[in-house]
C-alpha atoms as a PDB file:
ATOM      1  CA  UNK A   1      18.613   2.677  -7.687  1.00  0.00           C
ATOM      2  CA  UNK A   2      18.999   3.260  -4.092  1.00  0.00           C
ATOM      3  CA  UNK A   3      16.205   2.136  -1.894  1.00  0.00           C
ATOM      4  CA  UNK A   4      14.484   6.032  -1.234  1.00  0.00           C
ATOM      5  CA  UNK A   5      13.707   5.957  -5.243  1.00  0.00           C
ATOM      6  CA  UNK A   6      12.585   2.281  -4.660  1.00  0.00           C
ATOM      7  CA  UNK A   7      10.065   3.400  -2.453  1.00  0.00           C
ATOM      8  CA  UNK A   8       8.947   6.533  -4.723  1.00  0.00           C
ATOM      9  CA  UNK A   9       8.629   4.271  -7.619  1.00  0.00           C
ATOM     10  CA  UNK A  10       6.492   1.250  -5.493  1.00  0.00           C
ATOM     11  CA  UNK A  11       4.308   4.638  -4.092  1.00  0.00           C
ATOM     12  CA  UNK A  12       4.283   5.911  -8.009  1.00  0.00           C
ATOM     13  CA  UNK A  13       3.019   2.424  -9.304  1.00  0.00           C
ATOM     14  CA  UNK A  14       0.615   2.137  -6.719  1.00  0.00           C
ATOM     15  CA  UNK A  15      -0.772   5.688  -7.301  1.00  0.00           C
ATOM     16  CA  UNK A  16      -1.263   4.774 -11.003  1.00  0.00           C
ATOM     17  CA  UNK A  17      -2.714   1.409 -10.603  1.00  0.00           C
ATOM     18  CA  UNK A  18      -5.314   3.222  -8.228  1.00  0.00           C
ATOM     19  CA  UNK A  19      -6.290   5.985 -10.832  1.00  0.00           C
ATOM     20  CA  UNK A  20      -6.469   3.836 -13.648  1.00  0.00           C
ATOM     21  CA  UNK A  21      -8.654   1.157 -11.584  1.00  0.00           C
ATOM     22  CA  UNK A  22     -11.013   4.410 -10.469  1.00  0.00           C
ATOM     23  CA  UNK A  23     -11.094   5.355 -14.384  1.00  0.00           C
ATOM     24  CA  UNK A  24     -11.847   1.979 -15.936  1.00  0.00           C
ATOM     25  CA  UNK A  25     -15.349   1.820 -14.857  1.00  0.00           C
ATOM     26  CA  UNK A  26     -16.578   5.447 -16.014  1.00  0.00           C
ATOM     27  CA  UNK A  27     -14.284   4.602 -19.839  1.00  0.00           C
ATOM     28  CA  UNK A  28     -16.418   0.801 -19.349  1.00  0.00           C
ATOM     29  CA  UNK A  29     -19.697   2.750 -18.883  1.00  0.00           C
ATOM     30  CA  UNK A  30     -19.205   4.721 -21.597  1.00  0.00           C
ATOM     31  CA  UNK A  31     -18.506   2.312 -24.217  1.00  0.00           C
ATOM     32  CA  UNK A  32     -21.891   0.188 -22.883  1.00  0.00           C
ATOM     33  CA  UNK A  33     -23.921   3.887 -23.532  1.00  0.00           C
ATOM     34  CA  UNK A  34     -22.379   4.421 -26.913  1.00  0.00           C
ATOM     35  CA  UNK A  35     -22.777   0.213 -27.354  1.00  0.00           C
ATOM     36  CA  UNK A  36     -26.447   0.559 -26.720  1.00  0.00           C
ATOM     37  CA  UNK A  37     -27.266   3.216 -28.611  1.00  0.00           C
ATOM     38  CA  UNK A  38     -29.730   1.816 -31.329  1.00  0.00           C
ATOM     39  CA  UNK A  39     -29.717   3.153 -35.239  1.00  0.00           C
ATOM     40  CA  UNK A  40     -31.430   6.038 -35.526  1.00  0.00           C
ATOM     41  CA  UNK A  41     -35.258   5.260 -36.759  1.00  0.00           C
ATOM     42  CA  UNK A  42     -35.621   6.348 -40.163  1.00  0.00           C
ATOM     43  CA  UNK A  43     -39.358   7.366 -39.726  1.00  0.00           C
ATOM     44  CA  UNK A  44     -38.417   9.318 -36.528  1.00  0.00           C
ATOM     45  CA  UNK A  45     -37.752  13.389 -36.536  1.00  0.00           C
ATOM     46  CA  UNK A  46     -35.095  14.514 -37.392  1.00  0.00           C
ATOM     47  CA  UNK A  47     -32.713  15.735 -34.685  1.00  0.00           C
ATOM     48  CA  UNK A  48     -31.594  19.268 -35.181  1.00  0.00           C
ATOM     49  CA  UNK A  49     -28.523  18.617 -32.834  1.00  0.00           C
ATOM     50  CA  UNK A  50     -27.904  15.177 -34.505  1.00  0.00           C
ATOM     51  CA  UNK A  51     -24.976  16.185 -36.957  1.00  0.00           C
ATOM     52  CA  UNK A  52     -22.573  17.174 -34.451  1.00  0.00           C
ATOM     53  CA  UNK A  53     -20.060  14.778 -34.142  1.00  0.00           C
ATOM     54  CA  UNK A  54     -17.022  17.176 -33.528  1.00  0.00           C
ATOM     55  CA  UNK A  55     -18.382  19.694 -31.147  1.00  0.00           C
ATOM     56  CA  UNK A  56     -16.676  18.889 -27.702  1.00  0.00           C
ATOM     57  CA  UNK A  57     -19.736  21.225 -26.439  1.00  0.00           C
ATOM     58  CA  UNK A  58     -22.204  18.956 -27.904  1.00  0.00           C
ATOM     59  CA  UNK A  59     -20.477  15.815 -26.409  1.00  0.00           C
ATOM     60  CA  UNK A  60     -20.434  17.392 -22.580  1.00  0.00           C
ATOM     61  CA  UNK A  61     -23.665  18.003 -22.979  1.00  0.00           C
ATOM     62  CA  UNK A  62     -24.645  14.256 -24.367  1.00  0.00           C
ATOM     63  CA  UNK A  63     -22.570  13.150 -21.246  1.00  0.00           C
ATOM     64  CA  UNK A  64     -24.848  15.452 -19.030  1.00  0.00           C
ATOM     65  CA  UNK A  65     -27.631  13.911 -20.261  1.00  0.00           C
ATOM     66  CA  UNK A  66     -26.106  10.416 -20.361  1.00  0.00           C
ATOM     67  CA  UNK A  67     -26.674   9.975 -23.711  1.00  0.00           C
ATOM     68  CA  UNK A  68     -23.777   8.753 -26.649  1.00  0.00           C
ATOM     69  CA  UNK A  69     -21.900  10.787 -28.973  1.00  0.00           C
ATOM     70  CA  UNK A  70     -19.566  10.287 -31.287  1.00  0.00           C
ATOM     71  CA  UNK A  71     -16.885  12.185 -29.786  1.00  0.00           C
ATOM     72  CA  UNK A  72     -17.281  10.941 -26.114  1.00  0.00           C
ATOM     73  CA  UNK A  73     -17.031   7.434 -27.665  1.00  0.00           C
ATOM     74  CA  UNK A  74     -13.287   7.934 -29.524  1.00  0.00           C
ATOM     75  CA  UNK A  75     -11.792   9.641 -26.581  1.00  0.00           C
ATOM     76  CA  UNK A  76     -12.972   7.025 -24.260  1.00  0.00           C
ATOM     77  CA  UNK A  77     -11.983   4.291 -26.784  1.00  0.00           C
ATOM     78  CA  UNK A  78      -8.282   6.086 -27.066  1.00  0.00           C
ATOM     79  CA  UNK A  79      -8.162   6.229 -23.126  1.00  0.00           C
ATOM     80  CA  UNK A  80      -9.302   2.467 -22.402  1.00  0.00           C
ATOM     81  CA  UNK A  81      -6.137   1.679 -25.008  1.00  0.00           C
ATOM     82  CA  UNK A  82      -3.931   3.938 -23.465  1.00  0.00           C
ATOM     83  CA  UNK A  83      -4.994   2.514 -19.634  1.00  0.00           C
ATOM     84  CA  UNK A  84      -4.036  -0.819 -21.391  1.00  0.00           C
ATOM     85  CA  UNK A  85      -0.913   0.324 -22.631  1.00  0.00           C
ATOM     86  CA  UNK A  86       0.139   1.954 -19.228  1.00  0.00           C
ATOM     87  CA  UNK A  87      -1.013  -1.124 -17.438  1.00  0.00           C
ATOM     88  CA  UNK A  88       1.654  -2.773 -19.211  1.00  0.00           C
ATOM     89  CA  UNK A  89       4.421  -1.303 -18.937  1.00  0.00           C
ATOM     90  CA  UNK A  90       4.183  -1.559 -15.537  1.00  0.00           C
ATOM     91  CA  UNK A  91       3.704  -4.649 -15.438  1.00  0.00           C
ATOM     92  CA  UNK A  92       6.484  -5.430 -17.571  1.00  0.00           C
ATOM     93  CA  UNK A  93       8.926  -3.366 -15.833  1.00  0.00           C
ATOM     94  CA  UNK A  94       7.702  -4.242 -12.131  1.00  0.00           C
ATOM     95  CA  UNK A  95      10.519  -5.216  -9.782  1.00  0.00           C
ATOM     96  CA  UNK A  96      11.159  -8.667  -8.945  1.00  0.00           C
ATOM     97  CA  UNK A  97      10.082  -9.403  -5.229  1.00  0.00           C
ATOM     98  CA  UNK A  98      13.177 -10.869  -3.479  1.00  0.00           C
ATOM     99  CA  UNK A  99      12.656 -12.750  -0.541  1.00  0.00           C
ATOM    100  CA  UNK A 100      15.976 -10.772   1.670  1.00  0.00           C
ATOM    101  CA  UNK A 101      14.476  -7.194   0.629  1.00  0.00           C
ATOM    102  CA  UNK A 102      15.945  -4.083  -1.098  1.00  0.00           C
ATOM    103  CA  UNK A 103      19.007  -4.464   0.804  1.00  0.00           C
ATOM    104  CA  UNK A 104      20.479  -7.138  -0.199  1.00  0.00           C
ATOM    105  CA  UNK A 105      21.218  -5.882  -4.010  1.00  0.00           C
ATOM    106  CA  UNK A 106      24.294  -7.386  -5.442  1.00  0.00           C
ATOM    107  CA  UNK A 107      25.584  -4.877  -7.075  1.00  0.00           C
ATOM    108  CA  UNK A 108      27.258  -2.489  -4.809  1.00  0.00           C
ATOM    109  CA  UNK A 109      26.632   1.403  -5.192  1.00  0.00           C
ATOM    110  CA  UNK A 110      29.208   2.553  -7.008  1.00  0.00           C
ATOM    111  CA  UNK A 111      28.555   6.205  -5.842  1.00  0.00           C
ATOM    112  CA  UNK A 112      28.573   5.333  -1.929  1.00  0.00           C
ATOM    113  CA  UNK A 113      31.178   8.100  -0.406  1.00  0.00           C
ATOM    114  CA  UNK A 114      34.111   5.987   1.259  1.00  0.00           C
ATOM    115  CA  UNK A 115      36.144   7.342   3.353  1.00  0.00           C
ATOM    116  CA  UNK A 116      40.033   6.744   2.678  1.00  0.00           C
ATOM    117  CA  UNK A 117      43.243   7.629   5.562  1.00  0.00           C
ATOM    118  CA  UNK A 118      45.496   9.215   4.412  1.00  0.00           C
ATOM    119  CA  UNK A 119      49.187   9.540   6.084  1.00  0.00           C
ATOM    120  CA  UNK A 120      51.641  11.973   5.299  1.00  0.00           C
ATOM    121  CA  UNK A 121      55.648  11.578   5.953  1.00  0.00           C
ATOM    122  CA  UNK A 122      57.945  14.402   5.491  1.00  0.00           C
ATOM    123  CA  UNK A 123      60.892  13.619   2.819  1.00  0.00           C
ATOM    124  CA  UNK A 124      64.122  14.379   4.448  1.00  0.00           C
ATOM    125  CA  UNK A 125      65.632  14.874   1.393  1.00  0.00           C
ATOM    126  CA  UNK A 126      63.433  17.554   0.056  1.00  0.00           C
END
């Protein structure tokens, strides 16, 4: 890796770390409203809107109203999991700080263009 795709992949890594630090607290928030939502009250009315546990519809207008829904709490569930998942593979596969910096890699690039001379001598006997 040369040290321009270094730099795209530290810029890349920080980019993610900042969205997924942005989106943690709205997918934390959401799990507390879902968490605090009581049992329904069996003496209570019943809800005509209550049975819709698909309807994406339904669940932006529960998260309008700040309110839970069944729907809004498995996608953020699934999200917070897949935020955990990304957090680790980058973590896993972060680059090793080395104390001389990204140019002292020992491994040479084998790609590197090097120039060669070349001399030419005209054969008598051809």
């Amino acid at each position: 890796m040369t040290d321009d795709h270094a730099a795209v992949m530290a810029e890349l890594r920080a980019l993610a770390t900042a969205a997924m630090d942005r989106i943690e607290p709205l997918l934390e928030r959401a799990l507390e409203v879902a968490a605090a939502v009581a049992e329904p009250d069996p003496d209570a009315p019943a809800d005509p809107g209550a049975g819709c546990g698909w309807c994406p519809v339904c669940a932006l207008v529960a998260l309008l109203r700040g309110e839970s829904h069944e729907l809004l709490t498995l996608v953020a569930a699934q999200v917070a999991a897949l935020l955990t998942l990304v957090r680790t593979l980058l973590d896993e596969h972060r680059p090793e700080p080395s104390e001389e910096g990204p140019a002292a890699d020992p491994t040479p690039n084998r790609r590197a263009f090097v120039p060669i001379r070349v001399q030419t001598r005209d054969n008598p006997e051809a």
